[in-house]
C-alpha atoms as a PDB file:
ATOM      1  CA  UNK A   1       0.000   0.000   0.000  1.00  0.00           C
ATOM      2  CA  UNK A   2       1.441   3.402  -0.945  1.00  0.00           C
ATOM      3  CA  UNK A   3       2.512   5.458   2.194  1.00  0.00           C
ATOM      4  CA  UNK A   4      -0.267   8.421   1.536  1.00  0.00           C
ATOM      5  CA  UNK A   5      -2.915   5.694   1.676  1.00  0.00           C
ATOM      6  CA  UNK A   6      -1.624   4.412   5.111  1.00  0.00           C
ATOM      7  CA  UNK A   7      -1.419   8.303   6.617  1.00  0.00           C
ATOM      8  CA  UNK A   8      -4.706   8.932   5.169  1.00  0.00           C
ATOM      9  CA  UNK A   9      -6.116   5.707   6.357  1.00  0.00           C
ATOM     10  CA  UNK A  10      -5.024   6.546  10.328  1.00  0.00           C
ATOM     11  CA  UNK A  11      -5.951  10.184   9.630  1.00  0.00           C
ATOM     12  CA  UNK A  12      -9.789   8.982   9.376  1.00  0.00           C
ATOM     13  CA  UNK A  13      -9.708   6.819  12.124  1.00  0.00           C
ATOM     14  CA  UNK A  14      -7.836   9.354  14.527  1.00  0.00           C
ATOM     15  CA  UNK A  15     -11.001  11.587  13.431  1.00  0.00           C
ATOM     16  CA  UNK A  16     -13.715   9.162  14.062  1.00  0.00           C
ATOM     17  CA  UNK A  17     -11.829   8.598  17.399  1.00  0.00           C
ATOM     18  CA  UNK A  18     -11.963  12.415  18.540  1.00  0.00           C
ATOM     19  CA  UNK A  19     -15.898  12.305  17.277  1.00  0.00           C
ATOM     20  CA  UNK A  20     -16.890   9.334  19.112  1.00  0.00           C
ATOM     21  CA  UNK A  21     -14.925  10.878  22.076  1.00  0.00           C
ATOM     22  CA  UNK A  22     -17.227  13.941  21.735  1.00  0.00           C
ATOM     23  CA  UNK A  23     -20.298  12.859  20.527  1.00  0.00           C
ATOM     24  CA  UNK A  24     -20.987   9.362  21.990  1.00  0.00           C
ATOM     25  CA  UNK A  25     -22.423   9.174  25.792  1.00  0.00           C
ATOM     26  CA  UNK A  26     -20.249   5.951  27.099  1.00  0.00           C
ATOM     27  CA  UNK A  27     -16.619   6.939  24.874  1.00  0.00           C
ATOM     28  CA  UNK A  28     -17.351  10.221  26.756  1.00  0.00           C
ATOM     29  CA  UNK A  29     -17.229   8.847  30.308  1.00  0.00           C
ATOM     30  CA  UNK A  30     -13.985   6.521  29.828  1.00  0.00           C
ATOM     31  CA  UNK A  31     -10.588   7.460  31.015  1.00  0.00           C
ATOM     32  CA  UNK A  32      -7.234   4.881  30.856  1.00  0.00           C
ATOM     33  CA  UNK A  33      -8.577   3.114  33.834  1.00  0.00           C
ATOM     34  CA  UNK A  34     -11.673   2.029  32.415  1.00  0.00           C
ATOM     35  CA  UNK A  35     -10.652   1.840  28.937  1.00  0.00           C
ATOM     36  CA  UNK A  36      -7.476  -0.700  29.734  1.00  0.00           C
ATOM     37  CA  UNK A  37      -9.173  -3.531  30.450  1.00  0.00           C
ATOM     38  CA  UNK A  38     -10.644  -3.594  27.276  1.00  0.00           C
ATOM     39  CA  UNK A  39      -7.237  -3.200  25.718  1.00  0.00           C
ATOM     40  CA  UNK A  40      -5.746  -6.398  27.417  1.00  0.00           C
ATOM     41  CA  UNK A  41      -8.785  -8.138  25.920  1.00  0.00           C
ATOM     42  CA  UNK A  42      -8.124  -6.918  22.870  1.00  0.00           C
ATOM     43  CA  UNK A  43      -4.598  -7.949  23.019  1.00  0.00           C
ATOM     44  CA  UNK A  44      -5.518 -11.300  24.071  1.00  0.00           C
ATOM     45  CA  UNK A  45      -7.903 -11.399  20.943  1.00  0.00           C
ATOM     46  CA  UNK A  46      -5.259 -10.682  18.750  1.00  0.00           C
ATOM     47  CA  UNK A  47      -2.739 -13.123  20.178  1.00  0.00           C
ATOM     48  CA  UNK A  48      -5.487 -16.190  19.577  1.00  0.00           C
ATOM     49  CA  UNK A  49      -5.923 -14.558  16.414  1.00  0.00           C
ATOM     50  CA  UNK A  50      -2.217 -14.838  15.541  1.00  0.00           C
ATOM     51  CA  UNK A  51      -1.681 -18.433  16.900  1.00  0.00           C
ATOM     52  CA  UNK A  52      -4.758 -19.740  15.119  1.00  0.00           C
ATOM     53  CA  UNK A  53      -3.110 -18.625  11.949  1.00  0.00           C
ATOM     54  CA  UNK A  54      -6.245 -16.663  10.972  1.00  0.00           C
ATOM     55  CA  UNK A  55      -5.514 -13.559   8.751  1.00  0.00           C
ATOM     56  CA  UNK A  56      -9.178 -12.378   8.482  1.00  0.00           C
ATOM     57  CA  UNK A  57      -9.512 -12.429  12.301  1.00  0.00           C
ATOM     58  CA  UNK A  58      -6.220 -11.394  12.891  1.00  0.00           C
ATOM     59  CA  UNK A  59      -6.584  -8.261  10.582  1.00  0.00           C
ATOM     60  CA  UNK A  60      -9.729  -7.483  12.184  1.00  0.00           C
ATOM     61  CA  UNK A  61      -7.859  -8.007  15.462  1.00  0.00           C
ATOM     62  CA  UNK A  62      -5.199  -5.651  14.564  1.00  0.00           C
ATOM     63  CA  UNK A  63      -8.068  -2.448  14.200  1.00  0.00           C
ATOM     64  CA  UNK A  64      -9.537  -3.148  17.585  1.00  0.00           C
ATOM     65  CA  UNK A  65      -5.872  -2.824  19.309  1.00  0.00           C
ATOM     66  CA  UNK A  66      -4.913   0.415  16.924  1.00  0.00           C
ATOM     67  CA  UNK A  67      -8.337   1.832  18.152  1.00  0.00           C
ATOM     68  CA  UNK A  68      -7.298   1.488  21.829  1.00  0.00           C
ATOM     69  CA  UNK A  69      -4.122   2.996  20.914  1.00  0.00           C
ATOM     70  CA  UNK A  70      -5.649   6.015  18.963  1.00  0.00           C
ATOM     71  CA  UNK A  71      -8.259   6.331  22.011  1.00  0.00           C
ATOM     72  CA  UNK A  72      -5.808   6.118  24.886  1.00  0.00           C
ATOM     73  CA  UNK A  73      -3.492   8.775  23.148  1.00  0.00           C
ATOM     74  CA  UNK A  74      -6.380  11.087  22.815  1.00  0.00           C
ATOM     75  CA  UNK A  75      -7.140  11.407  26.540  1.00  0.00           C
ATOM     76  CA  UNK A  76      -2.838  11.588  26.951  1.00  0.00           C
ATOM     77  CA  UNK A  77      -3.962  15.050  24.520  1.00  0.00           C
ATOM     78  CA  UNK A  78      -6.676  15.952  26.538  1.00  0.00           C
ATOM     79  CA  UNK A  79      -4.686  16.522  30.047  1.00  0.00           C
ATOM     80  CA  UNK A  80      -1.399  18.253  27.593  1.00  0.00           C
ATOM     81  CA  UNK A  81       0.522  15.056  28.861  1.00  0.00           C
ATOM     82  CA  UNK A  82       1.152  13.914  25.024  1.00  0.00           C
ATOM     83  CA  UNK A  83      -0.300  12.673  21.535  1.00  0.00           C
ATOM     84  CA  UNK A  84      -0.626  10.388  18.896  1.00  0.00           C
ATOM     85  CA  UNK A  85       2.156  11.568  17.040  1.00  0.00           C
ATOM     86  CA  UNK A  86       4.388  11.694  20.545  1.00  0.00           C
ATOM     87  CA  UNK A  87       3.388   8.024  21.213  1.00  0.00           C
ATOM     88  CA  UNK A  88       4.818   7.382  17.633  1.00  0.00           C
ATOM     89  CA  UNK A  89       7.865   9.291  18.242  1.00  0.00           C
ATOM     90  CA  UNK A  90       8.586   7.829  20.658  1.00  0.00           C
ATOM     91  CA  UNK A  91       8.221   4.359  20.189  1.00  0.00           C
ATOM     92  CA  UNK A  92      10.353   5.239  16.856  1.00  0.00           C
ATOM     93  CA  UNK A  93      13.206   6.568  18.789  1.00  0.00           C
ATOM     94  CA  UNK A  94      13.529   3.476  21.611  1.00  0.00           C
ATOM     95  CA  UNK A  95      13.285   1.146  19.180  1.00  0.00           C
ATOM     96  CA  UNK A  96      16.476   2.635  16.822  1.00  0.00           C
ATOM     97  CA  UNK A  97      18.313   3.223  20.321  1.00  0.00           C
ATOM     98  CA  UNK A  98      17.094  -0.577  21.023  1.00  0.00           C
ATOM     99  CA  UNK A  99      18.306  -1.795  17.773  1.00  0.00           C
ATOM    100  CA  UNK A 100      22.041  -0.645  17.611  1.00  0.00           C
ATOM    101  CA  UNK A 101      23.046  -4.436  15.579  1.00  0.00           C
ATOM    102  CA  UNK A 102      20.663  -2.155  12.742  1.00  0.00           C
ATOM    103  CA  UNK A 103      21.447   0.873  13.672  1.00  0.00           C
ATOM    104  CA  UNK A 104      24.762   1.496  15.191  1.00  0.00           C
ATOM    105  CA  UNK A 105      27.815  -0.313  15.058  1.00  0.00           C
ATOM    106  CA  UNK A 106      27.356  -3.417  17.557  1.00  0.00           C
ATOM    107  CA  UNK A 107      27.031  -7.093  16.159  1.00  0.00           C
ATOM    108  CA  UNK A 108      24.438  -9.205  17.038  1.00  0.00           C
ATOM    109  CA  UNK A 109      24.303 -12.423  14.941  1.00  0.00           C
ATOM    110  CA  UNK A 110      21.320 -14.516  17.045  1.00  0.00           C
ATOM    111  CA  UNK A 111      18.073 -13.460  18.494  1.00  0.00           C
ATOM    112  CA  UNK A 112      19.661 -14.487  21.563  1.00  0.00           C
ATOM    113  CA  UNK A 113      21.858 -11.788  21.704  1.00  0.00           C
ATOM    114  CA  UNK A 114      19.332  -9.438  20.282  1.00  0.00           C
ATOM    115  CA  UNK A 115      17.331  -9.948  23.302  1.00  0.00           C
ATOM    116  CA  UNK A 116      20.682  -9.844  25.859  1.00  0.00           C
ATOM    117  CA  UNK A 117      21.242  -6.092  24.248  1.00  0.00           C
ATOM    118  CA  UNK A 118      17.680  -4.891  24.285  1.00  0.00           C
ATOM    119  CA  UNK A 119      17.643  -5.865  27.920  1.00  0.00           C
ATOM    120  CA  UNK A 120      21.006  -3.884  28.710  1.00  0.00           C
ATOM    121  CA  UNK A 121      19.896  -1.041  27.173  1.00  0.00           C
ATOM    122  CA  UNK A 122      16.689  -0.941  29.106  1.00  0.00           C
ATOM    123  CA  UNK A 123      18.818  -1.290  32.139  1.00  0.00           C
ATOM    124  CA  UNK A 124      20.893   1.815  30.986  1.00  0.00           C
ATOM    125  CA  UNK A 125      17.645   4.295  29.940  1.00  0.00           C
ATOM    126  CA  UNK A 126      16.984   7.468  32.006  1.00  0.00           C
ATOM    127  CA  UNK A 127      14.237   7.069  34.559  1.00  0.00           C
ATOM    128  CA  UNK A 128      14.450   3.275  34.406  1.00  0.00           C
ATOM    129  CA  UNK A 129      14.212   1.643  37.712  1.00  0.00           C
ATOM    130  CA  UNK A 130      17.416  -0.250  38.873  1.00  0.00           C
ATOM    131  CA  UNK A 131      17.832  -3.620  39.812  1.00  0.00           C
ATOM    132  CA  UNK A 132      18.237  -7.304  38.030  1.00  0.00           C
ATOM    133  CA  UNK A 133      14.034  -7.365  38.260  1.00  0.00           C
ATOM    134  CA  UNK A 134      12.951  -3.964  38.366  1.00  0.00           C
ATOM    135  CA  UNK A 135      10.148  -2.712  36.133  1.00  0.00           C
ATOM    136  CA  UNK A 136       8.880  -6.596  35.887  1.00  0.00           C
ATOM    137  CA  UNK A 137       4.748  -6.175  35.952  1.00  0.00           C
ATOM    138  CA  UNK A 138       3.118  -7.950  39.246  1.00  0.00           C
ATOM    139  CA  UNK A 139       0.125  -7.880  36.695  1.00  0.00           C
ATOM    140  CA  UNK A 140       1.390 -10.063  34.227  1.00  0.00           C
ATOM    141  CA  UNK A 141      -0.655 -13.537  33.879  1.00  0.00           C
ATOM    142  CA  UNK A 142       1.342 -16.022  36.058  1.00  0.00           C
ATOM    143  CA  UNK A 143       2.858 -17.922  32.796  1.00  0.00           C
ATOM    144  CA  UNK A 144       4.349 -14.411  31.103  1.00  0.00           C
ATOM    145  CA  UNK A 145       5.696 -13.429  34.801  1.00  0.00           C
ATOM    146  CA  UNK A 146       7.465 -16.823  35.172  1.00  0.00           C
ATOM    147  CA  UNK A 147       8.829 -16.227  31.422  1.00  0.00           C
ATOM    148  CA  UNK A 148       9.676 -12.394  32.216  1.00  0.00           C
ATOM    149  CA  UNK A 149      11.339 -13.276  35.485  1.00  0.00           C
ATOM    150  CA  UNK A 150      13.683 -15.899  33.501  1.00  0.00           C
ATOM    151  CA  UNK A 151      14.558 -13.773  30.468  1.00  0.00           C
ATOM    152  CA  UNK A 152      15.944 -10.849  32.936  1.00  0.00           C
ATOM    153  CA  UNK A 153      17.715 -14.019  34.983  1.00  0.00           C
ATOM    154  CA  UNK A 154      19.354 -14.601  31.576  1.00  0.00           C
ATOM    155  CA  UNK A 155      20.273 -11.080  30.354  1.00  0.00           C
ATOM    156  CA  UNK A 156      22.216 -11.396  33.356  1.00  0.00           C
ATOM    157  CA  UNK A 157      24.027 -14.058  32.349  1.00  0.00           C
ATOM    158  CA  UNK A 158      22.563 -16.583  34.625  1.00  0.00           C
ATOM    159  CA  UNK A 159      20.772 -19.580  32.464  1.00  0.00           C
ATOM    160  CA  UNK A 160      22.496 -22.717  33.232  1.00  0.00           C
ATOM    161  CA  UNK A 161      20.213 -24.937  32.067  1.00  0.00           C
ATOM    162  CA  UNK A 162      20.016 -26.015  28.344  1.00  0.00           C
ATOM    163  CA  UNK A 163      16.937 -27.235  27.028  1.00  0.00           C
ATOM    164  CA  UNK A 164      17.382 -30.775  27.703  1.00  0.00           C
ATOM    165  CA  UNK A 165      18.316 -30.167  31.159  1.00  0.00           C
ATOM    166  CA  UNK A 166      15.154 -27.797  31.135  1.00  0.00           C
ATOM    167  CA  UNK A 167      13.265 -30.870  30.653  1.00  0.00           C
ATOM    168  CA  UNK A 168      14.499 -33.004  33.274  1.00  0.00           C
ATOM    169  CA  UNK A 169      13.823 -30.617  35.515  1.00  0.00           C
ATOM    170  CA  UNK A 170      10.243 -30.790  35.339  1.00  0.00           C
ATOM    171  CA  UNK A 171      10.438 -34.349  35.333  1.00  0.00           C
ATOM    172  CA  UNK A 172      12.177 -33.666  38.977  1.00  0.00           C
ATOM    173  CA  UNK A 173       9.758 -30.937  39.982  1.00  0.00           C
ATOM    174  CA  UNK A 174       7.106 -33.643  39.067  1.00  0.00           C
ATOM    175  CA  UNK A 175       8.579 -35.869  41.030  1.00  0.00           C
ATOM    176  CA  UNK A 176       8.835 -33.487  43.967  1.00  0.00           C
ATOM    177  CA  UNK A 177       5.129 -32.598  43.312  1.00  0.00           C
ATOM    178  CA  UNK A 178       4.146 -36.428  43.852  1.00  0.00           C
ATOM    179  CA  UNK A 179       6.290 -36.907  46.926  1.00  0.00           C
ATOM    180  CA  UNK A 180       4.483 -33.538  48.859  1.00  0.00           C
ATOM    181  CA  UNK A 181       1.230 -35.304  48.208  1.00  0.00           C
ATOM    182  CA  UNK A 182      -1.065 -34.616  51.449  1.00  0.00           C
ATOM    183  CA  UNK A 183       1.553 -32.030  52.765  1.00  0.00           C
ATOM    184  CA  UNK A 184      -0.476 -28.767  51.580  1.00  0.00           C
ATOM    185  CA  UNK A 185       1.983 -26.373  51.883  1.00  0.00           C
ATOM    186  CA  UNK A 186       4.499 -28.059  50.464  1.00  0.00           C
ATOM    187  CA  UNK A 187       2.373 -28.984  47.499  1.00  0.00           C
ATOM    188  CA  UNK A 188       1.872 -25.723  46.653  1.00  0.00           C
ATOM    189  CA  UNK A 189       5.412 -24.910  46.764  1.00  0.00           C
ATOM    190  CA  UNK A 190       6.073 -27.953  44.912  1.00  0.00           C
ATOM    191  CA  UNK A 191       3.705 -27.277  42.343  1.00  0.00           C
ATOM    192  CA  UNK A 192       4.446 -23.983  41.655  1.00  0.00           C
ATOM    193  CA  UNK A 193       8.004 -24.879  41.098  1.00  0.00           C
ATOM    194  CA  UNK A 194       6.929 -27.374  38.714  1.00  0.00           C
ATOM    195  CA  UNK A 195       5.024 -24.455  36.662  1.00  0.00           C
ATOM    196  CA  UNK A 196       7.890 -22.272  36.874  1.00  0.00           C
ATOM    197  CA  UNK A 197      10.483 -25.265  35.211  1.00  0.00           C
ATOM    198  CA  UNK A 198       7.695 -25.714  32.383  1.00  0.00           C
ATOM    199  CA  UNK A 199       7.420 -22.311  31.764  1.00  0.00           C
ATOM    200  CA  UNK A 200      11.535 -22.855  31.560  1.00  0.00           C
ATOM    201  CA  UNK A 201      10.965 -25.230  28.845  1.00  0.00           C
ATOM    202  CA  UNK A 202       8.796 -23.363  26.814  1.00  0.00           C
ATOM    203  CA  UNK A 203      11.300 -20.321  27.127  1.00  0.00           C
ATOM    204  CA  UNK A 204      14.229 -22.366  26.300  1.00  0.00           C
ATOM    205  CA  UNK A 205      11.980 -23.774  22.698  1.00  0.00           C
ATOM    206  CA  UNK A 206      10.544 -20.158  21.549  1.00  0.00           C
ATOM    207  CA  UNK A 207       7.261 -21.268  22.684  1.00  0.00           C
ATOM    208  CA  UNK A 208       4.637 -18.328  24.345  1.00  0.00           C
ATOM    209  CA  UNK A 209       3.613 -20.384  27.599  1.00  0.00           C
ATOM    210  CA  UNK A 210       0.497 -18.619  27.442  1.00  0.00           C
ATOM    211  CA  UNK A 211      -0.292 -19.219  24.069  1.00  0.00           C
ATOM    212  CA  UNK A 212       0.650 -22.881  24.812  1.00  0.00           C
ATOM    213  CA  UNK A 213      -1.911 -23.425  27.890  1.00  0.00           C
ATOM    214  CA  UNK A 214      -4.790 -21.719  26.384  1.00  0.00           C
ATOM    215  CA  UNK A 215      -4.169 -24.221  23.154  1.00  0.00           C
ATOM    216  CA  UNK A 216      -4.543 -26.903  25.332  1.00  0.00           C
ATOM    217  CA  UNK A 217      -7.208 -26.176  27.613  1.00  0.00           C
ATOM    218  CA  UNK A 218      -9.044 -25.383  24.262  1.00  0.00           C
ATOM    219  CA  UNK A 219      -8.115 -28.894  23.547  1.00  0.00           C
ATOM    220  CA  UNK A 220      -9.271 -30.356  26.236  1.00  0.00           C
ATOM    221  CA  UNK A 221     -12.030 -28.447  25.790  1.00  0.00           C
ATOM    222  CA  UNK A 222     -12.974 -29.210  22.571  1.00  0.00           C
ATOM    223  CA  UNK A 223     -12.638 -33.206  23.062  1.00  0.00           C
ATOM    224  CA  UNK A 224     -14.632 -33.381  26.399  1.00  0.00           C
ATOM    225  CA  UNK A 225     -17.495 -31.371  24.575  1.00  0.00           C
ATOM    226  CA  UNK A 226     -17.163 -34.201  21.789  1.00  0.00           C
ATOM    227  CA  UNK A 227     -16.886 -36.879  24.379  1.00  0.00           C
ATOM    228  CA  UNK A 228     -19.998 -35.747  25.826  1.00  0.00           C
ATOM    229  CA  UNK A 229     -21.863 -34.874  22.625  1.00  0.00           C
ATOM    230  CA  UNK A 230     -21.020 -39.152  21.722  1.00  0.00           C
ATOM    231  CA  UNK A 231     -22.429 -40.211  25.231  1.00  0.00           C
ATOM    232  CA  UNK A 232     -26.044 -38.365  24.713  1.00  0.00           C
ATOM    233  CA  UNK A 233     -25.803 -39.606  20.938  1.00  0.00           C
ATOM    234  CA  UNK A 234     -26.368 -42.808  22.173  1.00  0.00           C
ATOM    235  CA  UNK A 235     -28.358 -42.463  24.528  1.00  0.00           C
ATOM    236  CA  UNK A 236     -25.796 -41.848  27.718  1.00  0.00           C
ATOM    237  CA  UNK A 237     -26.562 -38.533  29.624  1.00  0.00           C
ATOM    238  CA  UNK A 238     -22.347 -37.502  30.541  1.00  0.00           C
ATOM    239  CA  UNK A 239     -23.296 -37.069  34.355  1.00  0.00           C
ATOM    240  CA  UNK A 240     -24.707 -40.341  34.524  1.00  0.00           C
ATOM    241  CA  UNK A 241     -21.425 -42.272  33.338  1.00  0.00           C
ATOM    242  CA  UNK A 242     -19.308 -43.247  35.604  1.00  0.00           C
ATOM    243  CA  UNK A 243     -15.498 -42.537  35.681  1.00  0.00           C
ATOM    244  CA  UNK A 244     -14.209 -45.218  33.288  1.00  0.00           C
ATOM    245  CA  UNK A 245     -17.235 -45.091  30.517  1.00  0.00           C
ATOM    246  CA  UNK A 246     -16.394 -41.472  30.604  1.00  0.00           C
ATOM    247  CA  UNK A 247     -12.228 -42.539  29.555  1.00  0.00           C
ATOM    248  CA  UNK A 248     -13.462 -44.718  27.073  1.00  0.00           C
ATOM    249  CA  UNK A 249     -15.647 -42.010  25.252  1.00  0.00           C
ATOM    250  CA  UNK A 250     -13.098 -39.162  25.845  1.00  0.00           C
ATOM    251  CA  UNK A 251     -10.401 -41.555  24.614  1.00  0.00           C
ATOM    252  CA  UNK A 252     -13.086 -42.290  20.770  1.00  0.00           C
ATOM    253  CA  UNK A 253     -13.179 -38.657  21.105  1.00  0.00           C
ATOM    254  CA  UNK A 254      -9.346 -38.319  20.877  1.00  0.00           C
ATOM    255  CA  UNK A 255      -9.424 -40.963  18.327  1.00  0.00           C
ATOM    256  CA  UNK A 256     -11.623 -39.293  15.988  1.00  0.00           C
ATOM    257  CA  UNK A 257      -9.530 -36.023  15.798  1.00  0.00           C
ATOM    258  CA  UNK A 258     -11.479 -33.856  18.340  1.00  0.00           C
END
């Protein structure tokens, strides 16, 4: 698409923004508070949309997250604390200062090292918080915190475990999780350690641990449903059934590619 049709494009949409903002009762009574919990829901939205591999959804995806951004950077304008074009500045400016392997003169031949010279640099920015942690979001979902908590681990030079190791340590964790069976508050201790080595393992294979568990509780999902749906097919009401009829049909429902 020709540049003027993209600045034209956002031009319209940073209008109908500013009129909705004006003219419509509920856009009227927002402020970031209210309005960012629709923007992590939109984000979410767009990540399914992504890992499904769906380009209609994920286009469509893609607007509902640039309208948050538009809309949030509006009420920045209204208090004289920024803009749109600020926000865009901005971003444009970290990310060439973030980038000096394409902009400067350092090397960086792996994403791995990519990601050990982003962090640095963070570390190094004016009005950063200090520390081997700091700036890590307490609100992050408990899989992205694991992974966040890791990756800074590593920046700092401390990853000793390869992914093969990464893997036999969950197999230990499990382990530990089966022996603190009965023992509460070791279970939870135990358990959460076992989390934290997956979430290890996905790091350590570019996998989003987020991503990953929503995928398979859809899964699971999606075969119990099918399961269920053979039972009443023939006749079996799924609350009825006891625990191994309701194997045997989850296990055809596995079998036949739910």
């Amino acid at each position: 698409m020709p540049r003027q049709e993209i600045v034209d494009a956002l031009g319209r949409l940073d209008d109908l923004t500013r009129r909705l903002r004006r003219e419509c009762p509920w856009d009227r009574e927002q402020d970031e508070r209210t309005i960012v919990p629709h923007t992590v829901e939109e984000a979410y939205e767009l990540a399914d949309a992504a890992n499904r591999g769906d380009d209609g959804k994920l286009l469509d995806e893609l607007g509902d997250v640039l309208f948050q951004v538009h809309f949030l950077s509006l009420l920045l304008e209204e208090r004289g604390a920024g803009d749109l074009a600020q926000v865009a500045e901005h971003i444009r400016t970290k990310l060439v200062r973030r980038h000096p392997h394409v902009f400067g003169n350092v090397e960086a031949e792996t994403a791995g090292e990519v990601l050990r010279n982003w962090d640095q640099i963070k570390q190094g920015e004016a009005g950063r918080e200090t520390g081997l942690f700091a700036e890590v979001p307490d609100t992050l979902p408990g899989p992205l915190y694991a992974r966040k908590v890791q990756r800074r681990a590593a920046s700092s030079g401390f990853d000793p475990l390869g992914a093969e190791e990464a893997i036999q340590a969950v197999r230990a964790e499990a382990d530990e999780s089966s022996a603190a069976a009965g023992d509460r508050e070791r279970s939870f201790e135990a358990v959460g350690d076992l989390l934290f080595a997956a979430v290890n393992v996905a790091r350590k294979l570019r996998v989003d641990p987020e991503l990953a568990l929503r995928a398979a509780g859809d899964r699971f999902r999606a075969r119990l449903e099918a399961a269920a749906a053979l039972a009443e097919g023939e006749g079996h009401p799924w609350g009825g059934l006891d625990e191994d009829r309701q194997l045997d049909y989850y296990a055809r429902a596995r079998f036949e590619g739910a």
